[in-house]
Structures are given as structure tokens and as C-alpha cells.
N, C-alpha and C. Protein backbone atom coordinates (compact mmCIF):
# COMPACT_ATOMS: atom_id res chain seq x y z
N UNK A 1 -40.41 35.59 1.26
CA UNK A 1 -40.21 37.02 1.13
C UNK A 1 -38.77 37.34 1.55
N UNK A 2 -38.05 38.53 1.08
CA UNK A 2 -36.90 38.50 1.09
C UNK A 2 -36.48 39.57 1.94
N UNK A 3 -35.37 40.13 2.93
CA UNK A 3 -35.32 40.46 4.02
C UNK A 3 -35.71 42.01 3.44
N UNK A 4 -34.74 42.46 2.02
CA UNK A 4 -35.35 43.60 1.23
C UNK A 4 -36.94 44.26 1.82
N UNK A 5 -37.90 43.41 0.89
CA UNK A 5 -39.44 43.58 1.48
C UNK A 5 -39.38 43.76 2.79
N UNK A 6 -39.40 42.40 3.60
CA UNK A 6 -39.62 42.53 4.80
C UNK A 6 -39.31 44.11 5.34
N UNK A 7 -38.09 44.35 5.37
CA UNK A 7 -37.73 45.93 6.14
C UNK A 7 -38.98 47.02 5.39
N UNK A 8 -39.37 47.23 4.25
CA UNK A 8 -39.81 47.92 3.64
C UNK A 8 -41.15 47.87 4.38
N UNK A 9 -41.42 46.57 4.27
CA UNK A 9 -43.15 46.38 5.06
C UNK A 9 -42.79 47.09 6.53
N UNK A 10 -41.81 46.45 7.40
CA UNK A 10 -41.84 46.72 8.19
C UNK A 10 -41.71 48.69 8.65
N UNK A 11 -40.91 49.23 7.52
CA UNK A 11 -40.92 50.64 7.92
C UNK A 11 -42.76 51.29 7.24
N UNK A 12 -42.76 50.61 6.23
CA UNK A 12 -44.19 51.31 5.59
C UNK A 12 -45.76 50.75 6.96
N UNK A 13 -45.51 49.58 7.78
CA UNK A 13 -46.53 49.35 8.89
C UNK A 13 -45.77 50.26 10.16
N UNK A 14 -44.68 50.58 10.37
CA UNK A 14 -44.70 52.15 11.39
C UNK A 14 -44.73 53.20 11.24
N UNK A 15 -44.85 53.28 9.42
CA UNK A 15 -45.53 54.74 9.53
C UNK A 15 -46.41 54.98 9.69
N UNK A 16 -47.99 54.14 9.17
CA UNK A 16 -49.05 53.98 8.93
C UNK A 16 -49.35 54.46 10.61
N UNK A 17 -48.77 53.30 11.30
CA UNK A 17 -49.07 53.17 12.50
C UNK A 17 -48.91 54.11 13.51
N UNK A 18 -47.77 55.58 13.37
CA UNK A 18 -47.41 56.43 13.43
C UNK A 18 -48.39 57.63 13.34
N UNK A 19 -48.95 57.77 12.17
CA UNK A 19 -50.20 58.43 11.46
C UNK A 19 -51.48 58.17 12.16
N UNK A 20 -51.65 57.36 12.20
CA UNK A 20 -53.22 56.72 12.96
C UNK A 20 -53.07 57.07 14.64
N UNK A 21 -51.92 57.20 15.33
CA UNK A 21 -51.97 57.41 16.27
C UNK A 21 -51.66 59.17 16.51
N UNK A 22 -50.83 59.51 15.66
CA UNK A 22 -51.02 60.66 15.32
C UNK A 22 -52.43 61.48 15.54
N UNK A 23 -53.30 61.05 14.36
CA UNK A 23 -54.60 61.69 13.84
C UNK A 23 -55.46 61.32 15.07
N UNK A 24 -55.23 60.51 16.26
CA UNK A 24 -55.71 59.83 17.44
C UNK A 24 -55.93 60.86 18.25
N UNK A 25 -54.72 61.06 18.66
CA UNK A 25 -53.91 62.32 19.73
C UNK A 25 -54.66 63.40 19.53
N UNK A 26 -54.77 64.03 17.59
CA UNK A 26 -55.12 65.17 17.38
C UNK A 26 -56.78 65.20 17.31
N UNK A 27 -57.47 64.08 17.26
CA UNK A 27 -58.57 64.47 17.41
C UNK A 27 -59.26 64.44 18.75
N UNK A 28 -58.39 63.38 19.58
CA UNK A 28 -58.86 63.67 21.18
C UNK A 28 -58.49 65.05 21.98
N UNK A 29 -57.16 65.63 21.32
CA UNK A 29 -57.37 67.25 21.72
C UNK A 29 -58.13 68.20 21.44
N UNK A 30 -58.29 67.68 20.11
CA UNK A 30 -59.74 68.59 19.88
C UNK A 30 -61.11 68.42 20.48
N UNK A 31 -61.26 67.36 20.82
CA UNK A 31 -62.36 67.20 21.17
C UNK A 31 -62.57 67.62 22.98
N UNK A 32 -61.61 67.80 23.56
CA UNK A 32 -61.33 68.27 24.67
C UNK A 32 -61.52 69.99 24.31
N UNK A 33 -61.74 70.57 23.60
CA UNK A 33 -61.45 71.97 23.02
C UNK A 33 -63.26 72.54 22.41
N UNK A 34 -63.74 71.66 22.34
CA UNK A 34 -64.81 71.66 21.25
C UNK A 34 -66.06 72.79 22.41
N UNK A 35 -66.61 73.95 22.13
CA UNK A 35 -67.56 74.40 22.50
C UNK A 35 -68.64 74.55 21.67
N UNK A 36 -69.64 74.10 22.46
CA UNK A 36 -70.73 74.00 21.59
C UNK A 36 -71.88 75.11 21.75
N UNK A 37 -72.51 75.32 21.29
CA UNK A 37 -73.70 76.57 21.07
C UNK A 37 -75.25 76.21 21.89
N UNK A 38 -75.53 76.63 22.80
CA UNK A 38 -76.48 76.75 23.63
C UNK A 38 -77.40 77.71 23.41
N UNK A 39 -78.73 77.69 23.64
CA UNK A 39 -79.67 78.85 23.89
C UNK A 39 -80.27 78.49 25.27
N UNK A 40 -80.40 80.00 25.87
CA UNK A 40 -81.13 78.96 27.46
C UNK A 40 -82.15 78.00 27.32
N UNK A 41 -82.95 78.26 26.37
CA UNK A 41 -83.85 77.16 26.37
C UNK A 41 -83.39 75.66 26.36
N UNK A 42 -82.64 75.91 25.35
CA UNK A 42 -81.80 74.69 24.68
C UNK A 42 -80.84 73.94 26.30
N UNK A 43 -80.74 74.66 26.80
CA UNK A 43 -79.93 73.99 28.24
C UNK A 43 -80.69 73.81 29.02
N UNK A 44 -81.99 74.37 29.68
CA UNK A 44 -82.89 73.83 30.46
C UNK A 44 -83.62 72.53 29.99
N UNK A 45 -84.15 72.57 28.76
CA UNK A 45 -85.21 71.20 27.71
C UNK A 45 -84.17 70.45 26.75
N UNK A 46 -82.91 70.74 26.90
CA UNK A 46 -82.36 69.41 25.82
C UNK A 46 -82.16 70.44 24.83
N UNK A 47 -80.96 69.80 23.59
CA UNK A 47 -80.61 70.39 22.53
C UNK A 47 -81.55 69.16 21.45
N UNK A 48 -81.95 69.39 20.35
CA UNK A 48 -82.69 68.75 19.30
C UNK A 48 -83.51 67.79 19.58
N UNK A 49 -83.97 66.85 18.41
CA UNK A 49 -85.24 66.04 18.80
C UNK A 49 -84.60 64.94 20.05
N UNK A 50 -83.56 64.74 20.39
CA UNK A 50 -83.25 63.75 21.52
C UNK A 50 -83.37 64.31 23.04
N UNK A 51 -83.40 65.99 22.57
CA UNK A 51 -83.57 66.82 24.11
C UNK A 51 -82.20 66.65 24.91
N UNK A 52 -80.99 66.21 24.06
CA UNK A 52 -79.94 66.01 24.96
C UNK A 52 -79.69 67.44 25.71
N UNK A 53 -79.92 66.91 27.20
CA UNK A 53 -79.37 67.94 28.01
C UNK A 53 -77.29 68.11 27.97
N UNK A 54 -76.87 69.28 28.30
CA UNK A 54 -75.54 69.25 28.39
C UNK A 54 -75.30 68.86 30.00
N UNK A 55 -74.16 68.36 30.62
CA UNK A 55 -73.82 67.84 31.61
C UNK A 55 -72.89 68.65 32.82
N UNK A 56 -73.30 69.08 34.19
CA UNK A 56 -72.34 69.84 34.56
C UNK A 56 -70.92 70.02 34.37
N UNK A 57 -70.02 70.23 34.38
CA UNK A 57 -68.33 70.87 33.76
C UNK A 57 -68.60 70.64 32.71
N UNK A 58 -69.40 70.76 31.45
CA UNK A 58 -69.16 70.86 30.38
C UNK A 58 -69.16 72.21 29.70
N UNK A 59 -67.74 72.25 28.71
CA UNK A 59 -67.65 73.40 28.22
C UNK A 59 -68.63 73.93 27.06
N UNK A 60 -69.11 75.65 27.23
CA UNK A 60 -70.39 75.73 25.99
C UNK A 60 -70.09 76.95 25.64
N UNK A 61 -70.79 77.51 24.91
CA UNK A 61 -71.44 78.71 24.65
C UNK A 61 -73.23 78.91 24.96
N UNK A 62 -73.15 79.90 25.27
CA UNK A 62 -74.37 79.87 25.47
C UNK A 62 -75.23 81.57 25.22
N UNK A 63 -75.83 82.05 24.49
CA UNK A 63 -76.23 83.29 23.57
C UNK A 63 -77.56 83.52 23.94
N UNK A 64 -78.13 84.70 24.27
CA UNK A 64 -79.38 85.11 24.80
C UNK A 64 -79.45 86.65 25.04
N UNK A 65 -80.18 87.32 25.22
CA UNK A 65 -80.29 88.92 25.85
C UNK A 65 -80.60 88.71 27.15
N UNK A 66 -79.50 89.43 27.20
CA UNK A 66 -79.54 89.92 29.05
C UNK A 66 -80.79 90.60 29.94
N UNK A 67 -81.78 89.99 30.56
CA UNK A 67 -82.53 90.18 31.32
C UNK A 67 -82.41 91.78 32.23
N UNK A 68 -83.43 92.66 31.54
CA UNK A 68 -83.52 93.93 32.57
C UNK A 68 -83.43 93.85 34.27
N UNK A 69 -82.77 94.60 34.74
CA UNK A 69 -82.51 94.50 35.91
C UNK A 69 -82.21 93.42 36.85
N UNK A 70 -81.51 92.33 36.01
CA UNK A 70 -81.02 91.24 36.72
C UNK A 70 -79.35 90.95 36.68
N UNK A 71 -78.69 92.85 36.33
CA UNK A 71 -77.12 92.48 36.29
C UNK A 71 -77.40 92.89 37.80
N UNK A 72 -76.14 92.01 38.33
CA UNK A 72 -75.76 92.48 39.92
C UNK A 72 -74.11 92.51 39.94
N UNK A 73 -73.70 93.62 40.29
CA UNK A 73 -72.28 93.52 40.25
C UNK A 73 -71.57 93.74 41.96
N UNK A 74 -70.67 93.18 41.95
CA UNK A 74 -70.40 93.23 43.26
C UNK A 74 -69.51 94.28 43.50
N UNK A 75 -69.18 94.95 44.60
CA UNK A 75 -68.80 96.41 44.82
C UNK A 75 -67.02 96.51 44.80
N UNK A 76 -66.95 95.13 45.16
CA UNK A 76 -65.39 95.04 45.50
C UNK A 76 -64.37 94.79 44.94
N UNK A 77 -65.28 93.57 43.95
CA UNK A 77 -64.16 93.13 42.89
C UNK A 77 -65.03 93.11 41.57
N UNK A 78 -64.44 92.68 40.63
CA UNK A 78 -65.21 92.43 39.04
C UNK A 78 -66.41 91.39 38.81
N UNK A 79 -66.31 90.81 39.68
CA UNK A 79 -67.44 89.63 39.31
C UNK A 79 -68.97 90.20 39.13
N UNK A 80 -69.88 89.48 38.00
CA UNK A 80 -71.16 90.56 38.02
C UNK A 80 -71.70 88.90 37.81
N UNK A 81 -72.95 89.67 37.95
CA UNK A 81 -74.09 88.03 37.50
C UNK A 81 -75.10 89.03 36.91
N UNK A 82 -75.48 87.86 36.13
CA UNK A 82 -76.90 88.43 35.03
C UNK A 82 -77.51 87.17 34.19
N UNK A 83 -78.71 87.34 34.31
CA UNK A 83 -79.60 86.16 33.37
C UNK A 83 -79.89 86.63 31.84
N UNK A 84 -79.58 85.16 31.56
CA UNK A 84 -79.85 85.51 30.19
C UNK A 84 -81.31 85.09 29.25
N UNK A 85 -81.63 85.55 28.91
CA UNK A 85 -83.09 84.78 28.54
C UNK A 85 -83.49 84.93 27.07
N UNK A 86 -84.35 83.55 26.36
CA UNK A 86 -84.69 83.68 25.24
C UNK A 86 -86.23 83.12 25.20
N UNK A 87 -86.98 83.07 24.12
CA UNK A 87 -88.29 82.80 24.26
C UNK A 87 -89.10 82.20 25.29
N UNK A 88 -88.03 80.59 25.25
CA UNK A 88 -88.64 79.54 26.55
C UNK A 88 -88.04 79.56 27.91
N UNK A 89 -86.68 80.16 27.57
CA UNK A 89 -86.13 79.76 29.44
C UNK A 89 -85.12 81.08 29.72
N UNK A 90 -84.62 80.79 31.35
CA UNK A 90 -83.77 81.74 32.07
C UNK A 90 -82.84 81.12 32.77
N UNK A 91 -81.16 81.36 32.28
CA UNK A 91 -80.73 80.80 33.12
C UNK A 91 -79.99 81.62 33.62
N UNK A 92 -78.99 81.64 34.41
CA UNK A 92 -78.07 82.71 35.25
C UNK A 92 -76.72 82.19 34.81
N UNK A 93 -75.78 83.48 34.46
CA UNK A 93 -74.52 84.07 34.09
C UNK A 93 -73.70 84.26 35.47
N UNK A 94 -72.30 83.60 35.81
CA UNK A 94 -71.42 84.75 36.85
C UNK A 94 -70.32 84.52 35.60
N UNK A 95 -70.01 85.58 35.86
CA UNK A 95 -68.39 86.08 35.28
C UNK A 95 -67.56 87.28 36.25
N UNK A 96 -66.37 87.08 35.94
CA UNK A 96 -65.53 87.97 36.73
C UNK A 96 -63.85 88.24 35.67
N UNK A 97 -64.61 89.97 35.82
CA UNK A 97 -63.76 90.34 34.71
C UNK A 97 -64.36 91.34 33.89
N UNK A 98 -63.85 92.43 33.03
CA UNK A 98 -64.44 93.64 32.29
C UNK A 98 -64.82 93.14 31.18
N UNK A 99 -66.39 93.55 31.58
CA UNK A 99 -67.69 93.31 30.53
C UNK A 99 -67.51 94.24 29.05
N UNK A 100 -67.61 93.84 28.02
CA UNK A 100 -67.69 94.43 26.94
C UNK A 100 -68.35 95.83 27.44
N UNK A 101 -67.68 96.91 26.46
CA UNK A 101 -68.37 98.23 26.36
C UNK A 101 -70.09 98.45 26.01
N UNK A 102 -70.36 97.01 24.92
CA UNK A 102 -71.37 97.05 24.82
C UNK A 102 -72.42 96.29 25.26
N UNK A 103 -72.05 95.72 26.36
CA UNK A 103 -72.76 95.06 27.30
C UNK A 103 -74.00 96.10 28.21
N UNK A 104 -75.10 95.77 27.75
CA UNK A 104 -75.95 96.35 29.13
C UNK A 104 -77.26 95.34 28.77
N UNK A 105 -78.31 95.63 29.87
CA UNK A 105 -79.44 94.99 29.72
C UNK A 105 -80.41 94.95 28.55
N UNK A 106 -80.97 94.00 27.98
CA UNK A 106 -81.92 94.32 26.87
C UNK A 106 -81.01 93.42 25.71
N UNK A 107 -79.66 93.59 25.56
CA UNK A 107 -78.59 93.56 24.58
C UNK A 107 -78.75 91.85 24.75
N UNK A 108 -78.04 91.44 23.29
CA UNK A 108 -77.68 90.07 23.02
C UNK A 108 -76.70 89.47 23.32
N UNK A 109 -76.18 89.00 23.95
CA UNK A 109 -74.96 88.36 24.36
C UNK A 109 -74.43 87.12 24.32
N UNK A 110 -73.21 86.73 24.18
CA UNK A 110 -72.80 85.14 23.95
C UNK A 110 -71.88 85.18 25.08
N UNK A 111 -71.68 83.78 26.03
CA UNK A 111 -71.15 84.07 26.82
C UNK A 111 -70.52 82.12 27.12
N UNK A 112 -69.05 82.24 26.82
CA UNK A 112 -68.60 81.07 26.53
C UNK A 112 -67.86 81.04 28.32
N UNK A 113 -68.10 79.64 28.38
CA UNK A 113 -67.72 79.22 30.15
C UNK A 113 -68.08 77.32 30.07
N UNK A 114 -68.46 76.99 31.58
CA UNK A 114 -68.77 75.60 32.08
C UNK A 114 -70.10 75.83 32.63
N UNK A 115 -70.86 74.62 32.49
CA UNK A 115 -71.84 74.58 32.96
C UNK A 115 -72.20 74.11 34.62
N UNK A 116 -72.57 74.67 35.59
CA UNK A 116 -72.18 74.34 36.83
C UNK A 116 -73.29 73.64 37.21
N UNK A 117 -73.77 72.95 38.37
CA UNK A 117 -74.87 72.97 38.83
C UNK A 117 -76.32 73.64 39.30
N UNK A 118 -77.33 73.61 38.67
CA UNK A 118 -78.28 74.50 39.12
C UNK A 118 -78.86 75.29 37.60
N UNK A 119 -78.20 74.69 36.55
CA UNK A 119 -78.07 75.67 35.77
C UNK A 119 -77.38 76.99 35.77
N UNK A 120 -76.03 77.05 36.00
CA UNK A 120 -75.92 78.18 36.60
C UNK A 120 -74.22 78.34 35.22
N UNK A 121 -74.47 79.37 34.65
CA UNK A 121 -72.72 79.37 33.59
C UNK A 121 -72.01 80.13 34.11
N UNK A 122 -70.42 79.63 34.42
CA UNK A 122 -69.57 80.25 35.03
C UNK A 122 -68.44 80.36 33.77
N UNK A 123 -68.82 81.70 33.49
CA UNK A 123 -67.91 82.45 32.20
C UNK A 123 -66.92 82.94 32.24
N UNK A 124 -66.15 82.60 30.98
CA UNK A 124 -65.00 82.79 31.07
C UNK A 124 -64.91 84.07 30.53
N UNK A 125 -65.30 84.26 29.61
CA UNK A 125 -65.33 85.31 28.30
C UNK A 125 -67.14 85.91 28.22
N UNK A 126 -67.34 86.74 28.18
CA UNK A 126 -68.43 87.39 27.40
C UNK A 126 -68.20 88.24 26.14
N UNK A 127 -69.26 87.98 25.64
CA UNK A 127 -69.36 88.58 23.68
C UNK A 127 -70.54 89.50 23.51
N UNK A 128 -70.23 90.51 23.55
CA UNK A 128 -71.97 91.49 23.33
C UNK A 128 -72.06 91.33 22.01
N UNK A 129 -73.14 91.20 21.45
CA UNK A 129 -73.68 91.52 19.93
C UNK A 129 -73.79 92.84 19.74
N UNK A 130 -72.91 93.29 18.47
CA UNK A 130 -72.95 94.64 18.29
C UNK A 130 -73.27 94.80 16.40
N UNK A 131 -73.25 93.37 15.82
CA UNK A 131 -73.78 93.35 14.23
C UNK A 131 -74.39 92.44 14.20
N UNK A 132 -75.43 92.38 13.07
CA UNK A 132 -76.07 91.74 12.61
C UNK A 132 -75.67 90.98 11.65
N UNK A 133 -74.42 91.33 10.81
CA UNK A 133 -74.52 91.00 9.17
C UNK A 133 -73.46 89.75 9.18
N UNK A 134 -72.69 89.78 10.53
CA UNK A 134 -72.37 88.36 10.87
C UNK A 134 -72.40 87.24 11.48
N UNK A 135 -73.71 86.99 11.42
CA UNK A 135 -74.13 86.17 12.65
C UNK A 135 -74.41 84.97 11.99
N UNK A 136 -73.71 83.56 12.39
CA UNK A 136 -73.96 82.17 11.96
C UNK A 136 -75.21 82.30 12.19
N UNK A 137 -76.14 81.38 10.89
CA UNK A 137 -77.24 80.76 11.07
C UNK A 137 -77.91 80.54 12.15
N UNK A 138 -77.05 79.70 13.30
CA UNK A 138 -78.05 78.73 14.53
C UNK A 138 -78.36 80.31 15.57
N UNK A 139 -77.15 81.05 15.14
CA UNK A 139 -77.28 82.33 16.17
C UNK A 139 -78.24 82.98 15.70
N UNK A 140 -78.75 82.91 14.88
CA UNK A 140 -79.55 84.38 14.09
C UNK A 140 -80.48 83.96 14.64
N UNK A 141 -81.26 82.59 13.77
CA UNK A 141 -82.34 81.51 14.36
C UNK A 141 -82.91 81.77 15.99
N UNK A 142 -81.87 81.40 16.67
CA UNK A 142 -81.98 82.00 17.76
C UNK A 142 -82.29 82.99 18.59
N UNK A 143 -81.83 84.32 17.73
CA UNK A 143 -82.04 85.43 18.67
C UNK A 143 -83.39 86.12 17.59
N UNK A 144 -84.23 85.66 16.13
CA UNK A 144 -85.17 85.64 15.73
C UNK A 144 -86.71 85.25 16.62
N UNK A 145 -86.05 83.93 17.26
CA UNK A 145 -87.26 83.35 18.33
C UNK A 145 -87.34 83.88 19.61
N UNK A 146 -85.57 84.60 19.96
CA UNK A 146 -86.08 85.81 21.26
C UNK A 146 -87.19 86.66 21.15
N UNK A 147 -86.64 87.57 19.89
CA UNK A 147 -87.47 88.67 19.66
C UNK A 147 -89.29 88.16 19.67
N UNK A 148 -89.13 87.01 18.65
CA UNK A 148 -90.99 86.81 18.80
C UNK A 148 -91.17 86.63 19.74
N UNK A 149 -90.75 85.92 20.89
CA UNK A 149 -91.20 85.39 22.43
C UNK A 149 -91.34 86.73 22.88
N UNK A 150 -91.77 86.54 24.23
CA UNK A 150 -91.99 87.95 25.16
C UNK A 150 -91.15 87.35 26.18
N UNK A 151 -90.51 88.31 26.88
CA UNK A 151 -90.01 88.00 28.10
C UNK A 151 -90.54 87.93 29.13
N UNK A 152 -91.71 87.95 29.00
CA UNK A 152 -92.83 87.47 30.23
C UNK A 152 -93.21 85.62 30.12
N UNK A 153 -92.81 85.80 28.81
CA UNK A 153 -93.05 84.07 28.73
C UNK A 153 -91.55 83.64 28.71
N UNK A 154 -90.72 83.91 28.92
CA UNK A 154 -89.43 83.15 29.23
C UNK A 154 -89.33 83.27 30.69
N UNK A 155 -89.68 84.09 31.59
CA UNK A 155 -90.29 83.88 33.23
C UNK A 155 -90.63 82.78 33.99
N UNK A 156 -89.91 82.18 34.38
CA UNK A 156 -90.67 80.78 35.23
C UNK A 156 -91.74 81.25 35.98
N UNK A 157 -92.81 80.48 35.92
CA UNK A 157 -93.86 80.97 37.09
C UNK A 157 -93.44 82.08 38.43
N UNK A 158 -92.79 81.68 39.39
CA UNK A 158 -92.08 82.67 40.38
C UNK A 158 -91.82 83.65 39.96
N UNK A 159 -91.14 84.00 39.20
CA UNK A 159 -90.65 85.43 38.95
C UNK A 159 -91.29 86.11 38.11
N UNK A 160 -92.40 85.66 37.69
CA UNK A 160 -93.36 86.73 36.69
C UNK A 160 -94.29 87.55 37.89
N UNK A 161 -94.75 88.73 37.28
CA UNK A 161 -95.26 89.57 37.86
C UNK A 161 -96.72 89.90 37.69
């Protein structure tokens, strides 16, 4: 082979090689970025037929109606807590910071954060549901099986009345 080629191979195997590490970089940032869609149920029993639970510091979303009389806001600063609940489970919300206008109890909410210990989501952002006519599939699905459930059956034993 003649030194011609050779250079040619040699610049056409560092670009390649360039590219691949490239597309490397960009998909491990993304994947550091990636939030995924929760229902409380879905975080207490596992997401699909494997039941994969999500893992504490992991970043989510997580979408449910806010539990009557379980916002608590603290007097001093912004931080509030509130549970969110859907057919099968209840888990607990803190955030700190001004709650959507259309945030109150009863209402649907998405609420993107980390998952802490205890079950417990420490939010970054909250999202009140205020339409219907745009709601992805898994969300609709979702807040379809709120409504049929009762919120007496999303109650853990203890706290039902």
C-alpha cells in the first residue's frame, strides 16, 4: 500500500473514531438528563411486568392528584409538602418554591424532582394540570385509573378512616 492510501486510511479511521466517541459523550449526557414518568403506584410496586422499582437519587416525574388536606405549608419560608395519590398508592411531595396558580387539593399534578428515601419526592418544579386535550397517552391512562379508583382505596391501612 502506498503512503497516498495509508494517510487517507489513516485520516478516514480518526474520523470515524472521532464520531463514535462523539455520539458516546452525547448519549451519556443524555442519559444523565433522562426523566422518566412515575405514578405513585408505579413507585411504591415497580414500573411494568418486571415491577422495576426506581432507586433513591434518581431523577423522575411523578403525576397524581393532590390529596385533600394533606398540603402543609410552612409559615416562614416557601417550602410546602403534599401527597399525591392515584388508585393504588400515596406517596409524599416537598417542594420549595411558588406553587402554580392552579395548584390546590383534589387537582392533578406532575411534579418533576429525585427520589429520596422513604418514598419521599423532593421537587424541583411542580406542573398543575389545567387541559385535557394535551395530555401524552401514559398520562391520560393514568389519571383515567385515578378517577375509577377511590381515594379511600389508595389509603394505606393507617390512614383510612
Amino acid at each position: 500500500m502506498n503512503t497516498r492510501r495509508k494517510n487517507r486510511l489513516y485520516v478516514v479511521v480518526a474520523i470515524l473514531t472521532g464520531l463514535g466517541l462523539a455520539t458516546a459523550l452525547v448519549m451519556y449526557a443524555l442519559r444523565a438528563n433522562i426523566d422518566l414518568f412515575y405514578t405513585p403506584s408505579e413507585i411504591l410496586y415497580g414500573k411494568g411486568e418486571a415491577h422495576t422499582l426506581p432507586e433513591p437519587g434518581q431523577r423522575l416525574r411523578v403525576g397524581g392528584m393532590v390529596m385533600p388536606g394533606s398540603v402543609k405549608r410552612d409559615e416562614k419560608t416557601l417550602r410546602v409538602s403534599f401527597k399525591l395519590y392515584d388508585a393504588n398508592g400515596v406517596i409524599n411531595v416537598s417542594y420549595e418554591g411558588i406553587l402554580p396558580d392552579l395548584f390546590r387539593e383534589g387537582q392533578g399534578v406532575v411534579a418533576q424532582g429525585e427520589l429520596q428515601a422513604g418514598n419521599l419526592i423532593q421537587a424541583k418544579e411542580v406542573l398543575a394540570k389545567h387541559d385535557e386535550k394535551y395530555t401524552p397517552p401514559e398520562i391520560s391512562d393514568a389519571m383515567k385509573k385515578n378517577h375509577q379508583g377511590t381515594m379511600a382505596t389508595a389509603l394505606p391501612q393507617g390512614d383510612r378512616q
